[in-house]
C-alpha atoms as a PDB file:
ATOM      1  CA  UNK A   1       0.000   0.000   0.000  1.00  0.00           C
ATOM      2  CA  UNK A   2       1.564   3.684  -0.891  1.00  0.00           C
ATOM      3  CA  UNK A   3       3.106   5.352   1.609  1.00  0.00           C
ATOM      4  CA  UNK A   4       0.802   8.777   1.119  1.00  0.00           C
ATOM      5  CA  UNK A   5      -1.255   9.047   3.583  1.00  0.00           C
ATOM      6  CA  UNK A   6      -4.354  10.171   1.629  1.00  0.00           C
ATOM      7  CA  UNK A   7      -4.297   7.402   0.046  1.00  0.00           C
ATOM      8  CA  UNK A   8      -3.914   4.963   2.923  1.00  0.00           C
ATOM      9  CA  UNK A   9      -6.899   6.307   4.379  1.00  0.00           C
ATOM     10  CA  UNK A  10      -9.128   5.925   0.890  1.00  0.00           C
ATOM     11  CA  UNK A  11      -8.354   2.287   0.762  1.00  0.00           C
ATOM     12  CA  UNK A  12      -8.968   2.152   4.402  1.00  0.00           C
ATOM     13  CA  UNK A  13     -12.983   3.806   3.429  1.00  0.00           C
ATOM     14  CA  UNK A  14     -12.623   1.339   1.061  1.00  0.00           C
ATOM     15  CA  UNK A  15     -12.119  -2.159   2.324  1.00  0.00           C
ATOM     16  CA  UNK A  16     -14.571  -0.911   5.830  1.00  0.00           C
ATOM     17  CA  UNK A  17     -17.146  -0.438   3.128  1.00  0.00           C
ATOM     18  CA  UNK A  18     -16.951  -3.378   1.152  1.00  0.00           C
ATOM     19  CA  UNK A  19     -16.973  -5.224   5.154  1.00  0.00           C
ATOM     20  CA  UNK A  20     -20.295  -3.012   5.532  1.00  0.00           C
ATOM     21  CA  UNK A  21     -21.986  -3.233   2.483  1.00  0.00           C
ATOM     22  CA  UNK A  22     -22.029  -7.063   2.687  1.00  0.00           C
ATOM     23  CA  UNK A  23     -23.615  -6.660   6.637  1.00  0.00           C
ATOM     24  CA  UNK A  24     -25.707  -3.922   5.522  1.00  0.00           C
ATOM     25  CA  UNK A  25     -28.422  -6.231   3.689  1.00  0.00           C
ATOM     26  CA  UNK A  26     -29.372  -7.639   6.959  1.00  0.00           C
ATOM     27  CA  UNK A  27     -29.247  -4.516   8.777  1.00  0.00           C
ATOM     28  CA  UNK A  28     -31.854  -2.954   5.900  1.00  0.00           C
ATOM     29  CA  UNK A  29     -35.285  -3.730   7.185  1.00  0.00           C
ATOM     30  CA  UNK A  30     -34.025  -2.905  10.882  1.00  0.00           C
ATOM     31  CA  UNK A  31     -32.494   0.623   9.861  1.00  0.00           C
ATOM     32  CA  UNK A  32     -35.479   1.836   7.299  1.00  0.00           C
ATOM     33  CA  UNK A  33     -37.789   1.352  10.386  1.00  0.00           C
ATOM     34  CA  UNK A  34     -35.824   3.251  12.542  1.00  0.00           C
ATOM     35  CA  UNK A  35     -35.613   6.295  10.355  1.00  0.00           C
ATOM     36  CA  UNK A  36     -39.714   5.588   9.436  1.00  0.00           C
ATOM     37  CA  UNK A  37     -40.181   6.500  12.873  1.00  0.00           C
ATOM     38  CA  UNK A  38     -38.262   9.564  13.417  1.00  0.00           C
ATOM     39  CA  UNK A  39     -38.736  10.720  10.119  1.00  0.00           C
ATOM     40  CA  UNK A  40     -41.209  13.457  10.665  1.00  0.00           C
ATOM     41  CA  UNK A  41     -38.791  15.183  13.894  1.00  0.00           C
ATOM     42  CA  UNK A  42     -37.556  17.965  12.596  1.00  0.00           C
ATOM     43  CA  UNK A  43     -33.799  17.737  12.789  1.00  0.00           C
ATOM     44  CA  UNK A  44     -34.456  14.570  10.688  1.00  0.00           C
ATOM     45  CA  UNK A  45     -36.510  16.495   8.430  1.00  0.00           C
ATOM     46  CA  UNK A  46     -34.249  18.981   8.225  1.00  0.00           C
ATOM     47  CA  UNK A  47     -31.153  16.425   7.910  1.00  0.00           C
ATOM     48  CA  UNK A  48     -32.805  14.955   5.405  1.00  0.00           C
ATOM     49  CA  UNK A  49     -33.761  17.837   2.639  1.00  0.00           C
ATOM     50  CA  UNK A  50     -30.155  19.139   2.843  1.00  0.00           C
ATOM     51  CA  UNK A  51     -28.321  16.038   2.404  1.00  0.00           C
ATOM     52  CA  UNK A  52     -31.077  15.858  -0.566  1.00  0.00           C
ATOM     53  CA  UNK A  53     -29.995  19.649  -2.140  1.00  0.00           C
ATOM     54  CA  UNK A  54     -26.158  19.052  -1.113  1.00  0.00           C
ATOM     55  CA  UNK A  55     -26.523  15.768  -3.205  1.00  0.00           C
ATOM     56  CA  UNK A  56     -27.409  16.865  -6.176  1.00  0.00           C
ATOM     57  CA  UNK A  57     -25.854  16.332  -9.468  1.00  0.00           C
ATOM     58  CA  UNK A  58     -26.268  19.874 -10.415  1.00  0.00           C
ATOM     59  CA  UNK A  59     -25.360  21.469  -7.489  1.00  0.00           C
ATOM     60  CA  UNK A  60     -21.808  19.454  -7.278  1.00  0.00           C
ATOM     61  CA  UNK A  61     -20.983  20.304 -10.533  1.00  0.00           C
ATOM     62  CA  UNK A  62     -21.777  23.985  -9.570  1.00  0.00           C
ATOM     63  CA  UNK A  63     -18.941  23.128  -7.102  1.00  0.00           C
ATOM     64  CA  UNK A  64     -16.591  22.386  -9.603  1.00  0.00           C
ATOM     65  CA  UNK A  65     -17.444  25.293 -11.979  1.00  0.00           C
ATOM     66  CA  UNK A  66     -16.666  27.574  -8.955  1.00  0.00           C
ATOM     67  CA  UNK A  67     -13.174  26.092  -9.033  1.00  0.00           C
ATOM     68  CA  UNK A  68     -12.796  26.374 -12.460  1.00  0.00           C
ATOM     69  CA  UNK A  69     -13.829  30.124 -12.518  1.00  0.00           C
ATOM     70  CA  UNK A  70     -11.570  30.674  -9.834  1.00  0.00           C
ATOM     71  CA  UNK A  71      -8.548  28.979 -11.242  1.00  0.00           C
ATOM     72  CA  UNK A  72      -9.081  30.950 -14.581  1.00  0.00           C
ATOM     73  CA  UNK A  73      -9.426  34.068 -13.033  1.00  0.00           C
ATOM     74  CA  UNK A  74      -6.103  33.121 -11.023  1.00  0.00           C
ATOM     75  CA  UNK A  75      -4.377  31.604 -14.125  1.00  0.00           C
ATOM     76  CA  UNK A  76      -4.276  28.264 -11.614  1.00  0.00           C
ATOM     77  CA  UNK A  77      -3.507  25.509 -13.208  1.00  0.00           C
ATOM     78  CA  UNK A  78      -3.830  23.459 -10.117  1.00  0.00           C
ATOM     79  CA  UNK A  79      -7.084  24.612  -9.692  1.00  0.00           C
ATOM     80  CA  UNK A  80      -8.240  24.246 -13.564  1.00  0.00           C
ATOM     81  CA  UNK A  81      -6.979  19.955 -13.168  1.00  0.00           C
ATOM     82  CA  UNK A  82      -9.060  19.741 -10.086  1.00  0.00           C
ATOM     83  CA  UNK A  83     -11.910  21.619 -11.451  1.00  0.00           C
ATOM     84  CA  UNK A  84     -12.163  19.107 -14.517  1.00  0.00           C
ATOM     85  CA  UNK A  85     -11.489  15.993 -12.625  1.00  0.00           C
ATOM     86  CA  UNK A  86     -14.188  17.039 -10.358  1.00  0.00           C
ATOM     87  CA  UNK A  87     -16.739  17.314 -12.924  1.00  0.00           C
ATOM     88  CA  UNK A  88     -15.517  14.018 -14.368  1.00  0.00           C
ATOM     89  CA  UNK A  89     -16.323  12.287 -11.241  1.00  0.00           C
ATOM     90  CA  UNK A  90     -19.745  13.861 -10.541  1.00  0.00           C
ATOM     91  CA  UNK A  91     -20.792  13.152 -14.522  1.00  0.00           C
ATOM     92  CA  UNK A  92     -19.237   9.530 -14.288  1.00  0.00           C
ATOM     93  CA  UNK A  93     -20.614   8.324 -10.652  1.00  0.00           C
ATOM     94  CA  UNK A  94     -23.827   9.810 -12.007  1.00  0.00           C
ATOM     95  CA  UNK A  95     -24.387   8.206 -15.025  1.00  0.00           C
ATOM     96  CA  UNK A  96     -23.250   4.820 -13.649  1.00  0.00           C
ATOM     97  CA  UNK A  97     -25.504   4.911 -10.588  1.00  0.00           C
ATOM     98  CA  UNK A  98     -28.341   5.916 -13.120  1.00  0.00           C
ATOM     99  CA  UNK A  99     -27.692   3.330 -14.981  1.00  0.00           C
ATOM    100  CA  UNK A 100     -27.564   0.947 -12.417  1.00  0.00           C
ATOM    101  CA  UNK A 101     -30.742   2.312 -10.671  1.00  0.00           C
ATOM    102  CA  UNK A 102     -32.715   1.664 -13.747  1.00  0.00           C
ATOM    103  CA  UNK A 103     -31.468  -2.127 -14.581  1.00  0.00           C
ATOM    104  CA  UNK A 104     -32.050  -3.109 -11.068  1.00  0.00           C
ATOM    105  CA  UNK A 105     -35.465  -1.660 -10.280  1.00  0.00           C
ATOM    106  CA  UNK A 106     -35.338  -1.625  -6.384  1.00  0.00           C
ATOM    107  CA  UNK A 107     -38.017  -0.282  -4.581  1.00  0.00           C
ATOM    108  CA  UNK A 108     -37.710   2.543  -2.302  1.00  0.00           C
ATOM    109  CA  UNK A 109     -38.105   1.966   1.739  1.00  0.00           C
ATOM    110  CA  UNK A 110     -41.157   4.564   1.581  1.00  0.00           C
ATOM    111  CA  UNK A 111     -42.797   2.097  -1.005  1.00  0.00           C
ATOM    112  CA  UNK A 112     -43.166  -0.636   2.081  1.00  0.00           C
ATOM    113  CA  UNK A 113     -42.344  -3.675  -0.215  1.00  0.00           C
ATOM    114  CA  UNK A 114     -39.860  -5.880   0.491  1.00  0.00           C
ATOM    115  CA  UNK A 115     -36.498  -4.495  -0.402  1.00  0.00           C
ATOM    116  CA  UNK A 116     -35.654  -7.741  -1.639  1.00  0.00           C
ATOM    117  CA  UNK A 117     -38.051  -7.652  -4.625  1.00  0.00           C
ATOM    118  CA  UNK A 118     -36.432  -6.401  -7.428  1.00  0.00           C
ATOM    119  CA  UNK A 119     -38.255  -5.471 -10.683  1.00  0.00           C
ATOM    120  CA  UNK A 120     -35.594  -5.786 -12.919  1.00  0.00           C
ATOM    121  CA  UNK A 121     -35.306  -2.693 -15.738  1.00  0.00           C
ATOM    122  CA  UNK A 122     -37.417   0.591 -14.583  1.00  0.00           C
ATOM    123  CA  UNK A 123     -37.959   3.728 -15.304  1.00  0.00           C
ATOM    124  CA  UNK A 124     -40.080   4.647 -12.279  1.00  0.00           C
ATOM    125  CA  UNK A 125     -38.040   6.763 -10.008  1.00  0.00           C
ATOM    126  CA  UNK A 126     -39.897   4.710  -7.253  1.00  0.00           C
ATOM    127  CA  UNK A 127     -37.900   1.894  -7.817  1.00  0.00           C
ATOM    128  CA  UNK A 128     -34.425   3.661  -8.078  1.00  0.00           C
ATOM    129  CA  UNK A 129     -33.260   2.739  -4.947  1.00  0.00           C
ATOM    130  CA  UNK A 130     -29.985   0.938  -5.440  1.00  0.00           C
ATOM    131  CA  UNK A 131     -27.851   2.513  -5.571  1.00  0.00           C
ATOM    132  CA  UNK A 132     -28.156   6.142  -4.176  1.00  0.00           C
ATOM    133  CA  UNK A 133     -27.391   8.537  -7.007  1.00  0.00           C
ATOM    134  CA  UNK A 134     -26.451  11.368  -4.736  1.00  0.00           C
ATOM    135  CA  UNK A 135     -24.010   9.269  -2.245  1.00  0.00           C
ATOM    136  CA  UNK A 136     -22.290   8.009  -5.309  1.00  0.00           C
ATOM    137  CA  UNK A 137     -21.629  11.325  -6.643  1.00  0.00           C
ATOM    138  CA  UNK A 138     -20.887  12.876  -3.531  1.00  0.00           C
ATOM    139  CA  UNK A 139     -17.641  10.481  -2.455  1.00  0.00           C
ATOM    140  CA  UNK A 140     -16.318  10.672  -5.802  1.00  0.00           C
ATOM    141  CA  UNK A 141     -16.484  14.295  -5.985  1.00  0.00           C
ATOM    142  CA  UNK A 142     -14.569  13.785  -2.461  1.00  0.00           C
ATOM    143  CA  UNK A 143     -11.605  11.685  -3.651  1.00  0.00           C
ATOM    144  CA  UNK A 144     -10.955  14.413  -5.905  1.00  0.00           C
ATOM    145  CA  UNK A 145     -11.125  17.284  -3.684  1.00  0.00           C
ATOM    146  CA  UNK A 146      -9.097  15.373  -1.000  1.00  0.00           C
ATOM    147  CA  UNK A 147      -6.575  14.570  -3.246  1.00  0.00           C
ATOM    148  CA  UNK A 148      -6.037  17.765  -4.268  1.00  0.00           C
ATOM    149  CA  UNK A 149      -7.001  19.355  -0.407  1.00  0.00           C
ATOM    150  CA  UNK A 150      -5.361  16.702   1.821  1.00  0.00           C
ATOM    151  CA  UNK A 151      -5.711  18.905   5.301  1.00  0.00           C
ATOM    152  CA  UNK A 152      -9.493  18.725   4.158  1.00  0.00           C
ATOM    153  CA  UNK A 153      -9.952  15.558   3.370  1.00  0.00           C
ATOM    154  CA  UNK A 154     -11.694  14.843   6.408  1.00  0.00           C
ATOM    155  CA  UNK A 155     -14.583  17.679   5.710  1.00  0.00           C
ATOM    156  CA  UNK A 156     -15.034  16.060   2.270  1.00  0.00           C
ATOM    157  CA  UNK A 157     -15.661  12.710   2.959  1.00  0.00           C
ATOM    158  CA  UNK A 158     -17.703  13.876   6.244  1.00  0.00           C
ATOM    159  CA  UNK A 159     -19.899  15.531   4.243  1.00  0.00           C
ATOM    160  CA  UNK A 160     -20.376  12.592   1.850  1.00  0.00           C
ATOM    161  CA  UNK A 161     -21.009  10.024   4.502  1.00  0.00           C
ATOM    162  CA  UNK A 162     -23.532  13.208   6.047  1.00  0.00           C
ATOM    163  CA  UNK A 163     -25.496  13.121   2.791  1.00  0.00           C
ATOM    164  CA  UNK A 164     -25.810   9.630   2.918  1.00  0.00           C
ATOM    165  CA  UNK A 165     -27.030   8.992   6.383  1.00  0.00           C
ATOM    166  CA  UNK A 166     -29.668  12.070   5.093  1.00  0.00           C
ATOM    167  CA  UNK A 167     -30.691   9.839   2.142  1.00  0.00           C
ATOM    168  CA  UNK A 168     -31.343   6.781   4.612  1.00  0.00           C
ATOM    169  CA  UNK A 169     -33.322   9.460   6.983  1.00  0.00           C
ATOM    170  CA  UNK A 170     -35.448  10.419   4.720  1.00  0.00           C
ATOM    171  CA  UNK A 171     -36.217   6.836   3.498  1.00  0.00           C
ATOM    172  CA  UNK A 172     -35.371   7.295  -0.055  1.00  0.00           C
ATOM    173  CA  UNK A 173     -32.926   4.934   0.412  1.00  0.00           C
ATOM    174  CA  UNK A 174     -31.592   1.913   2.446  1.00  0.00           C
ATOM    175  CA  UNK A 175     -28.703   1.277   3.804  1.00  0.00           C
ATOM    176  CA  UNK A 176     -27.231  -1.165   1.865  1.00  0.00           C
ATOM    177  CA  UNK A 177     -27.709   1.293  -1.029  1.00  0.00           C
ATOM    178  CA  UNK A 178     -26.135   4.088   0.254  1.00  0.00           C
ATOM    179  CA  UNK A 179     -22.718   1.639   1.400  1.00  0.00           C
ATOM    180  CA  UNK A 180     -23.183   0.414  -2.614  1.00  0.00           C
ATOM    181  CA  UNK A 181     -23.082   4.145  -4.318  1.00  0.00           C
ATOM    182  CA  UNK A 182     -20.415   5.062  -1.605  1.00  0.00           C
ATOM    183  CA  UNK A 183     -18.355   2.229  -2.922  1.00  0.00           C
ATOM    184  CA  UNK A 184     -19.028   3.480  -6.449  1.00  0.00           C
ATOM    185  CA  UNK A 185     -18.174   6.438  -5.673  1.00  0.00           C
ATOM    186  CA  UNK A 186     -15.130   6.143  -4.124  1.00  0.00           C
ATOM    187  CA  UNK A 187     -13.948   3.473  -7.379  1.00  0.00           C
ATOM    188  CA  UNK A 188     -15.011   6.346  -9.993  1.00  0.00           C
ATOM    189  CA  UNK A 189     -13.162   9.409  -8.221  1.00  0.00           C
ATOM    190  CA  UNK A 190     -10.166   6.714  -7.753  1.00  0.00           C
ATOM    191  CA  UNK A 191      -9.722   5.881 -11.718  1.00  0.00           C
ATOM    192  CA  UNK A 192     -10.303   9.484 -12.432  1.00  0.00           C
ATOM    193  CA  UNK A 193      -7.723  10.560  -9.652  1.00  0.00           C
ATOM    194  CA  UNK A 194      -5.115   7.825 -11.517  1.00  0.00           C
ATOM    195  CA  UNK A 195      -6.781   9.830 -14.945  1.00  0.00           C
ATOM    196  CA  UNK A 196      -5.779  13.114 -14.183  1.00  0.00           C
ATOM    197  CA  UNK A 197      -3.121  12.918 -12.035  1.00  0.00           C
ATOM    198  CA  UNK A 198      -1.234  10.430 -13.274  1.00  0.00           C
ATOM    199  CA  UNK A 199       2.277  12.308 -13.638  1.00  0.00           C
ATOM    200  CA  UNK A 200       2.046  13.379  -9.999  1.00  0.00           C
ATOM    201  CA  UNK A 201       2.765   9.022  -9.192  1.00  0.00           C
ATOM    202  CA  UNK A 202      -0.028   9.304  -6.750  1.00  0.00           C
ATOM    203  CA  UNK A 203       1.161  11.915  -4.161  1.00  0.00           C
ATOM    204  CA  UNK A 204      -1.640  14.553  -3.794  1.00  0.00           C
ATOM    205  CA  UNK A 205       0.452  18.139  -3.997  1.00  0.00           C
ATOM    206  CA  UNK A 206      -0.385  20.607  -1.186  1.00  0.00           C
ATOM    207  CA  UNK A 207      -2.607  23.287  -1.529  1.00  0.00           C
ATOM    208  CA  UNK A 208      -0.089  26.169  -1.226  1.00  0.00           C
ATOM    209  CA  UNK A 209       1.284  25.177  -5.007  1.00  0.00           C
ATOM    210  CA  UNK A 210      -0.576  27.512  -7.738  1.00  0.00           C
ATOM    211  CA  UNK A 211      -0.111  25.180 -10.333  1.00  0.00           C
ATOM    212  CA  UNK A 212       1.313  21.500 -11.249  1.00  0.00           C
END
């Protein structure tokens, strides 16, 4: 495993969510009740719609055209890289995880069916549980960033994980789906850190260098 830190503690996320993914099945049914019950207290609520607007696709890839305005107004080339490989990863994760969502056809914990019962291809958003499109995006938009922003790391992927607990609260999702799209996630902004990156052999450059 590399010596860099950052990336010691990705395949760390990594490996602890493949180990929870395969327990989450069995927690599904037990977690998707607990959140039916406290979904309507308000910091729930509340939890809930912002890890819904902080997820979206649109709003991350706002994100990463802020960067990119920045780093052209700074003549950054740092900041350009990250900027594109951001929007990479939030396009990719997205379109994978919609792809998936469709071909599987799971339904949604608020549909009270079994979340066993898949339907196979779908094109009701009802049954676009697996995997969570906004999770997904959201940790590979974090490799990125915490590759490029290693003392940050920890607010990026804090936030991801915070956007999917919200998408579990507000029983759009279950569990299981949300440890699926974070794997995802974390697999897409990986290959696209490798992608554009490549000539820096995998060390993440601090953020006090204006360029690379």
């Amino acid at each position: 495993m590399s010596n860099d830190p950052m990336n010691r503690l990705t395949a760390y996320a990594f490996f602890a969510g493949i180990a929870l993914l395969l327990l989450s099945p069995a927690l599904d049914l037990a977690v998707a009740n607990l959140a039916r019950y406290y979904r309507d207290a308000p910091g729930v609520v509340a939890w809930a719609w912002g890890a819904y607007n902080l997820g979206l696709g649109w709003v991350l890839f706002g994100v990463c055209v802020l960067i990119w305005i920045w780093a052209k107004k700074t003549g950054s080339k740092f900041h350009l890289r990250t900027a594109w490989a951001g929007a990479s990863a939030v396009l990719a994760s997205g379109l994978v995880s919609q792809a998936l969502k469709h071909v599987i056809g799971r339904p949604r914990p608020r549909m009270n069916m079994s979340p066993f019962e898949l339907t196979g291809y779908s094109a009701d958003a009802d049954f676009h549980s697996m995997p969570s499109g906004h999770t997904a995006i959201c940790f590979a938009l974090a490799v990125i960033l915490a590759a490029r922003f290693p003392r940050h790391a920890w607010v990026f992927y804090a936030m991801a994980a915070w956007v999917g607990v919200g998408r579990v609260l507000g029983a759009s999702h279950y569990l299981s789906d949300v440890m699926a799209a974070a794997l995802l996630g974390l697999l897409v902004g990986l290959l696209l850190k490798k992608l554009f990156f490549k000539d820096q052999a995998g060390n993440a450059p601090m953020e006090s260098q204006s360029g690379d």
